[in-house]
C-alpha atoms as a PDB file:
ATOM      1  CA  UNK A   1       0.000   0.000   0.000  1.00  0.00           C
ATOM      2  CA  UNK A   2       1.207   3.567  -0.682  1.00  0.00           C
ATOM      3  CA  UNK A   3       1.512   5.685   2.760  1.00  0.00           C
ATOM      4  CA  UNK A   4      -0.612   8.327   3.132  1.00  0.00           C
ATOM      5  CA  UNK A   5       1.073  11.709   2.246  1.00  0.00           C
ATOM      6  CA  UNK A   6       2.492  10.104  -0.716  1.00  0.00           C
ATOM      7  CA  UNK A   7       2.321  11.953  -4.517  1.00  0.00           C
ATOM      8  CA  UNK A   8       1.489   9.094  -5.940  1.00  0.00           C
ATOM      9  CA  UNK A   9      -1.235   7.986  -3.691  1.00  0.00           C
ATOM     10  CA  UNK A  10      -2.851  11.483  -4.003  1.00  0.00           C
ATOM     11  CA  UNK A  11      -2.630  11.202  -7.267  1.00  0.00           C
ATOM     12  CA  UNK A  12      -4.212   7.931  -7.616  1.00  0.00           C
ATOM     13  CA  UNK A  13      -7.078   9.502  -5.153  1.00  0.00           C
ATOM     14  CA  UNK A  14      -7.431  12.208  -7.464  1.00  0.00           C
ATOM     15  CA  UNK A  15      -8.067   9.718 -10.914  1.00  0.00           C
ATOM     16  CA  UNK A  16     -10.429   7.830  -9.195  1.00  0.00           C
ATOM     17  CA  UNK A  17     -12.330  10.413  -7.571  1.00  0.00           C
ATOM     18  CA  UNK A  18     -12.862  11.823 -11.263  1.00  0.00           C
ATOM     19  CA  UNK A  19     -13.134   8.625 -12.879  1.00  0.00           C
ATOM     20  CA  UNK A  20     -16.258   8.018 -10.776  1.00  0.00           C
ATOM     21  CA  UNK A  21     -17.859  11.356 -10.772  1.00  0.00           C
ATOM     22  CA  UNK A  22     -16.768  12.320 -14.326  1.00  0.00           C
ATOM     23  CA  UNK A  23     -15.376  10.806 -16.951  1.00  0.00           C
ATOM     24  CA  UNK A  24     -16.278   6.903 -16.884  1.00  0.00           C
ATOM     25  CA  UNK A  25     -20.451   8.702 -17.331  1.00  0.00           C
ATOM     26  CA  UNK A  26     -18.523  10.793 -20.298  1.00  0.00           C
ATOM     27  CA  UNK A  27     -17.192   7.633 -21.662  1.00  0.00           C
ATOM     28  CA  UNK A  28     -20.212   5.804 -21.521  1.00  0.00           C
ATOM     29  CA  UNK A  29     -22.454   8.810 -23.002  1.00  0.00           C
ATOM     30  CA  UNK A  30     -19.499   8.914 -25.869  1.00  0.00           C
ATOM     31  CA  UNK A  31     -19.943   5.214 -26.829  1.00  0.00           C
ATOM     32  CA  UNK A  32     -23.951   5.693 -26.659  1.00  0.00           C
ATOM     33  CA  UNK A  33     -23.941   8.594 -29.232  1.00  0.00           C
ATOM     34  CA  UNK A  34     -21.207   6.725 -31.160  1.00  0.00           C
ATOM     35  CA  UNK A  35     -23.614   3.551 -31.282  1.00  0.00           C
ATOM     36  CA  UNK A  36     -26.440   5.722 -32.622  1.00  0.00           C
ATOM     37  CA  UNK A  37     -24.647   7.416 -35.360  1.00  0.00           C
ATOM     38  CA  UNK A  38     -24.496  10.519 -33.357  1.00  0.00           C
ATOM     39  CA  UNK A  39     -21.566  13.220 -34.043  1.00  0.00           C
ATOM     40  CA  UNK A  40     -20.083  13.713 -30.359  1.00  0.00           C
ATOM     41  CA  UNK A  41     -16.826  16.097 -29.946  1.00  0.00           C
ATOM     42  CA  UNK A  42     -14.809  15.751 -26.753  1.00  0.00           C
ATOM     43  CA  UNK A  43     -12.162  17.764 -25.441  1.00  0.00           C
ATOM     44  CA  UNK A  44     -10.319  17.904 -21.940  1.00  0.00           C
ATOM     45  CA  UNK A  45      -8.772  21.096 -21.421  1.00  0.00           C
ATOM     46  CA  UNK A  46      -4.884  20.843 -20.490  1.00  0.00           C
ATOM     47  CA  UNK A  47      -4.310  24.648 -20.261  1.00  0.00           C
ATOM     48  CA  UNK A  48      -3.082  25.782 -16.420  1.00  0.00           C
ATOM     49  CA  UNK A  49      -2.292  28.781 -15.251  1.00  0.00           C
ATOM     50  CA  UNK A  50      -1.849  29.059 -11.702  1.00  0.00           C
ATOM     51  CA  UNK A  51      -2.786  32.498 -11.331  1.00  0.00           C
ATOM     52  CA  UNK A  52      -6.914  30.822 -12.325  1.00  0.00           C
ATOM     53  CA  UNK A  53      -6.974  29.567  -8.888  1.00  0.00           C
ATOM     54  CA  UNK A  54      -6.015  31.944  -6.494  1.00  0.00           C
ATOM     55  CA  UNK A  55      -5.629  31.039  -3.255  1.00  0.00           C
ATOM     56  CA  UNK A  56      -7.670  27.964  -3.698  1.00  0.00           C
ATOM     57  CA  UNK A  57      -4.202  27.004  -5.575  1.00  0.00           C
ATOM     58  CA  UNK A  58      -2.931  25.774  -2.097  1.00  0.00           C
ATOM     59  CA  UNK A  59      -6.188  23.549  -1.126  1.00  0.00           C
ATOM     60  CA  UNK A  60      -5.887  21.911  -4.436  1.00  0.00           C
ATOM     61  CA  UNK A  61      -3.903  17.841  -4.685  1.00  0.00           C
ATOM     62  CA  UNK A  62      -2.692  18.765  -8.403  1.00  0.00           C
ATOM     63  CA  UNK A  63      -2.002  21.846 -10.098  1.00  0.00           C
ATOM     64  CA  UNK A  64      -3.065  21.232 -13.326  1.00  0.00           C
ATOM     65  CA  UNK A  65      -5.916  21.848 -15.089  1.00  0.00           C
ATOM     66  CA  UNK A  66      -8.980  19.456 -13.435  1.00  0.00           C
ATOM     67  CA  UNK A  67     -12.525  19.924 -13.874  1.00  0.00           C
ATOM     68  CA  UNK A  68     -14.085  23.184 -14.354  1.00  0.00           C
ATOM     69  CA  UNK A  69     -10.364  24.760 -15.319  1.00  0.00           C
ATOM     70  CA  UNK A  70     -11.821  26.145 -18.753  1.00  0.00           C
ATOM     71  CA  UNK A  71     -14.560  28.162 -17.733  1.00  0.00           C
ATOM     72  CA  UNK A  72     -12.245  31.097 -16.691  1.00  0.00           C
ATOM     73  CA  UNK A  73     -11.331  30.900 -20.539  1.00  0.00           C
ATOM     74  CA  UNK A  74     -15.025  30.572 -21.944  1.00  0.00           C
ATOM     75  CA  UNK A  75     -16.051  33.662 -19.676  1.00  0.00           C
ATOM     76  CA  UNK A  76     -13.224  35.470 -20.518  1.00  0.00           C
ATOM     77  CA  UNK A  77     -12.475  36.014 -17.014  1.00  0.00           C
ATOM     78  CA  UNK A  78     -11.246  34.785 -13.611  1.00  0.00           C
ATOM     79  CA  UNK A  79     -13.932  32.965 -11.518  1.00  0.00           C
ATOM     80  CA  UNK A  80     -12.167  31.439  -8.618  1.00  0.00           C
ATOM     81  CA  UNK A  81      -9.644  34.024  -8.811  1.00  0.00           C
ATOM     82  CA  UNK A  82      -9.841  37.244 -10.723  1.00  0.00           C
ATOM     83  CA  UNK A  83      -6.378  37.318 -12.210  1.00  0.00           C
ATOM     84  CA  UNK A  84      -5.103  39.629 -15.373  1.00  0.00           C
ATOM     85  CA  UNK A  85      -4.695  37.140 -18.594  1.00  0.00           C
ATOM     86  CA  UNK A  86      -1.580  37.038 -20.101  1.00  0.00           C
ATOM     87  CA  UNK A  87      -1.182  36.503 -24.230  1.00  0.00           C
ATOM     88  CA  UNK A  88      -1.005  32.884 -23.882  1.00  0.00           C
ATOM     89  CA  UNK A  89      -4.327  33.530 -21.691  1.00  0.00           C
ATOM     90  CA  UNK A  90      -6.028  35.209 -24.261  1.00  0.00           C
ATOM     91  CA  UNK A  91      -4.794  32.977 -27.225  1.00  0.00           C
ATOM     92  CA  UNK A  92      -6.612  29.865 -25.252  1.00  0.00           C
ATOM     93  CA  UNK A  93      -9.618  32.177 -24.323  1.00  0.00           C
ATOM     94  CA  UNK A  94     -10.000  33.133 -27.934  1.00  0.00           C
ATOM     95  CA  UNK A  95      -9.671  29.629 -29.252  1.00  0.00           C
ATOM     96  CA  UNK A  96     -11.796  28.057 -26.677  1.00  0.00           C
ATOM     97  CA  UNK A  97     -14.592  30.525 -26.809  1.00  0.00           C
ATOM     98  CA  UNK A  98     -14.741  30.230 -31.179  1.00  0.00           C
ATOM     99  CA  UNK A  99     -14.697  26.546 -30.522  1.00  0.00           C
ATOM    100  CA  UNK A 100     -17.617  25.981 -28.275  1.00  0.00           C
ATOM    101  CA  UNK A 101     -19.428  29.269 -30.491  1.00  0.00           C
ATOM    102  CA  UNK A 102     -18.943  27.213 -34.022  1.00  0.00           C
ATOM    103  CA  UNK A 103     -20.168  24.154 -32.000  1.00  0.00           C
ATOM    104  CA  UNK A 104     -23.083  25.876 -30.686  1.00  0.00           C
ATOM    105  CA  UNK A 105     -23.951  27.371 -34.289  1.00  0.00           C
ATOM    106  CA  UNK A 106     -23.260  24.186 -36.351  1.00  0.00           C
ATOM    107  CA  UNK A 107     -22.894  21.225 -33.842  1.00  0.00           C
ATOM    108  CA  UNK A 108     -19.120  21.270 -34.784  1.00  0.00           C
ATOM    109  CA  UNK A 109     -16.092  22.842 -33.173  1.00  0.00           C
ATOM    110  CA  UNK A 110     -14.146  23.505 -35.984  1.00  0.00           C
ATOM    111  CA  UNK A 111     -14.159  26.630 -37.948  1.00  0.00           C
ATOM    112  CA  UNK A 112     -15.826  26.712 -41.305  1.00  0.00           C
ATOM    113  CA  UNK A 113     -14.129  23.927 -43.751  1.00  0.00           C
ATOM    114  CA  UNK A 114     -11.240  23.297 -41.316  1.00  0.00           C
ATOM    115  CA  UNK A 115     -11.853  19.538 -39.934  1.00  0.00           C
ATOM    116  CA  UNK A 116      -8.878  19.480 -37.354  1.00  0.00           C
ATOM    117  CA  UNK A 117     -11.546  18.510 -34.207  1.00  0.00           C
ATOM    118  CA  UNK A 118     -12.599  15.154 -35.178  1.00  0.00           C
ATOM    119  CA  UNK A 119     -15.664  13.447 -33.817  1.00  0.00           C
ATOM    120  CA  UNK A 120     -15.480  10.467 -31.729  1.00  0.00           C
ATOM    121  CA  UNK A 121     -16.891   6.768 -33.380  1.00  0.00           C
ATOM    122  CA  UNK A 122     -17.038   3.050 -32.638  1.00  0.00           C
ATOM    123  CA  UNK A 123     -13.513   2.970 -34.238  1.00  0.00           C
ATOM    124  CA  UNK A 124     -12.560   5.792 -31.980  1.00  0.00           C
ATOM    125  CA  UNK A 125     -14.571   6.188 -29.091  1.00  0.00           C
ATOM    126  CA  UNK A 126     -11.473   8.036 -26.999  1.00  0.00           C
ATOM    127  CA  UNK A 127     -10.998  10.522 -29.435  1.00  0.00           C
ATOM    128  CA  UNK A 128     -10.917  14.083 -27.823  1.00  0.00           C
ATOM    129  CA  UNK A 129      -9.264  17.179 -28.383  1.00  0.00           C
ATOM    130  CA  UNK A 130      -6.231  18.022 -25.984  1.00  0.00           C
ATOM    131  CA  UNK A 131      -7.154  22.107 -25.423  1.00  0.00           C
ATOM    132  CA  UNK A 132      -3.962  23.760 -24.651  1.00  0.00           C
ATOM    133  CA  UNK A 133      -1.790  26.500 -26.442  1.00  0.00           C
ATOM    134  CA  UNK A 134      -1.358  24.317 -29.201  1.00  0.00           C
ATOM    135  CA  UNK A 135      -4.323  21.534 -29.277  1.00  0.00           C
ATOM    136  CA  UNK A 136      -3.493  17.878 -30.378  1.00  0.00           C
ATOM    137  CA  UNK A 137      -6.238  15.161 -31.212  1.00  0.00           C
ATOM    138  CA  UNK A 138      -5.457  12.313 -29.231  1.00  0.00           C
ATOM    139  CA  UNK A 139      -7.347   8.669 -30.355  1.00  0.00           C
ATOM    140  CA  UNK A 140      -6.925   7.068 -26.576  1.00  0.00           C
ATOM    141  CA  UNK A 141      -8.524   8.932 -22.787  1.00  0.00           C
ATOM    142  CA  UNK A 142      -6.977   7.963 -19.996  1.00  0.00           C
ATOM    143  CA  UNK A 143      -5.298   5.093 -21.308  1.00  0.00           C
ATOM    144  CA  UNK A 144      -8.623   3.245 -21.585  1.00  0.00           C
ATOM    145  CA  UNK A 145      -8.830   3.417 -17.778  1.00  0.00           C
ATOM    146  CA  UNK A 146     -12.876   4.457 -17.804  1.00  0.00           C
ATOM    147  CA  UNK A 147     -12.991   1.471 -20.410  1.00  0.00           C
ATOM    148  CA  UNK A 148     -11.598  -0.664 -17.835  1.00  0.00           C
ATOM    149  CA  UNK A 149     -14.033   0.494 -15.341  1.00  0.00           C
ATOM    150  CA  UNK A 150     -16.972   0.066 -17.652  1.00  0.00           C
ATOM    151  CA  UNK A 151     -15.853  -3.577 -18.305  1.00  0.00           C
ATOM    152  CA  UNK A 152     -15.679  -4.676 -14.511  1.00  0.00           C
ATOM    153  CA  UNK A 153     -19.036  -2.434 -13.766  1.00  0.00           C
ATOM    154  CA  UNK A 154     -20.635  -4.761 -16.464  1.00  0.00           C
ATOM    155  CA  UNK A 155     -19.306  -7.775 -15.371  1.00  0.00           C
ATOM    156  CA  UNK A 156     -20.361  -6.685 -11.575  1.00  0.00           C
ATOM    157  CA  UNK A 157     -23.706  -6.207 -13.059  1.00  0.00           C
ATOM    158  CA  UNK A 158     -23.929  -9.842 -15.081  1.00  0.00           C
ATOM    159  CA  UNK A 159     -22.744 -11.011 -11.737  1.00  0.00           C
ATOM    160  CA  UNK A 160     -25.579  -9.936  -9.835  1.00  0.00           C
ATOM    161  CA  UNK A 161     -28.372 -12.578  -8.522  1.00  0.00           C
END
């Protein structure tokens, strides 16, 4: 067992605790609209900037970006902390905010005739968008841990008398 303190069990702490409260539901919505011919775009958002936090920086087990990080950068402003954006700040901001506009316009993320935002499918039900300064599709989440979870959650559920 990992002592308590440790990085690595905090870590661990941390990827479970959003495994079950986030992303193994995401996964599982992701396959669903895959299934049913449904275009579905994901993205997690990798930009961090410490500043977004504020004091809350100190209460938090990782500073990185977690859940919630991009809505400073869809507002256009600091929410937990109010903090001055810096060009890299803006260039994220900018990009984030067009994105989730030309998605809210067209159902699609990408501007007009650009296709670098590609939708997940049963081939590729992982695929997401890596948001950062300079976004990167990426065909696997997590390593296929929520896959992993969804497999033993079945097989708990077959199990069941």
């Amino acid at each position: 067992l990992l002592p308590f303190g440790s990085k690595t069990r905090e870590l661990l702490t941390f990827q479970i605790s959003g495994d079950s409260m986030f992303n193994i539901s995401t996964v599982a919505t992701l396959k669903m609209c895959s299934q049913k011919g449904a275009p579905a775009f994901f993205y997690v958002f990798d930009y961090y900037n410490p500043k977004c936090l504020g004091a809350f920086a100190q209460m938090t087990p990782c500073l990185e970006a977690n859940h919630g990080s991009e809505t400073a950068y869809i507002f256009n402003t600091g929410l937990t902390a109010q903090f001055e954006f810096d060009n890299d700040d803006k260039h994220v901001a900018d990009m984030t905010m067009r994105a989730f506009a030309n998605f809210a316009k067209r159902g699609n993320p990408n501007d007009e005739g650009a296709s670098t935002w590609l939708p997940c499918d049963l081939e590729h039900p992982g695929r997401h968008m890596r948001l950062d300064i300079k976004p990167i599709m990426h065909d696997d989440y997590e390593d296929g841990r929520c896959n992993r979870w969804l497999t033993l959650m079945k097989h708990t559920d077959e199990a069941k008398c």
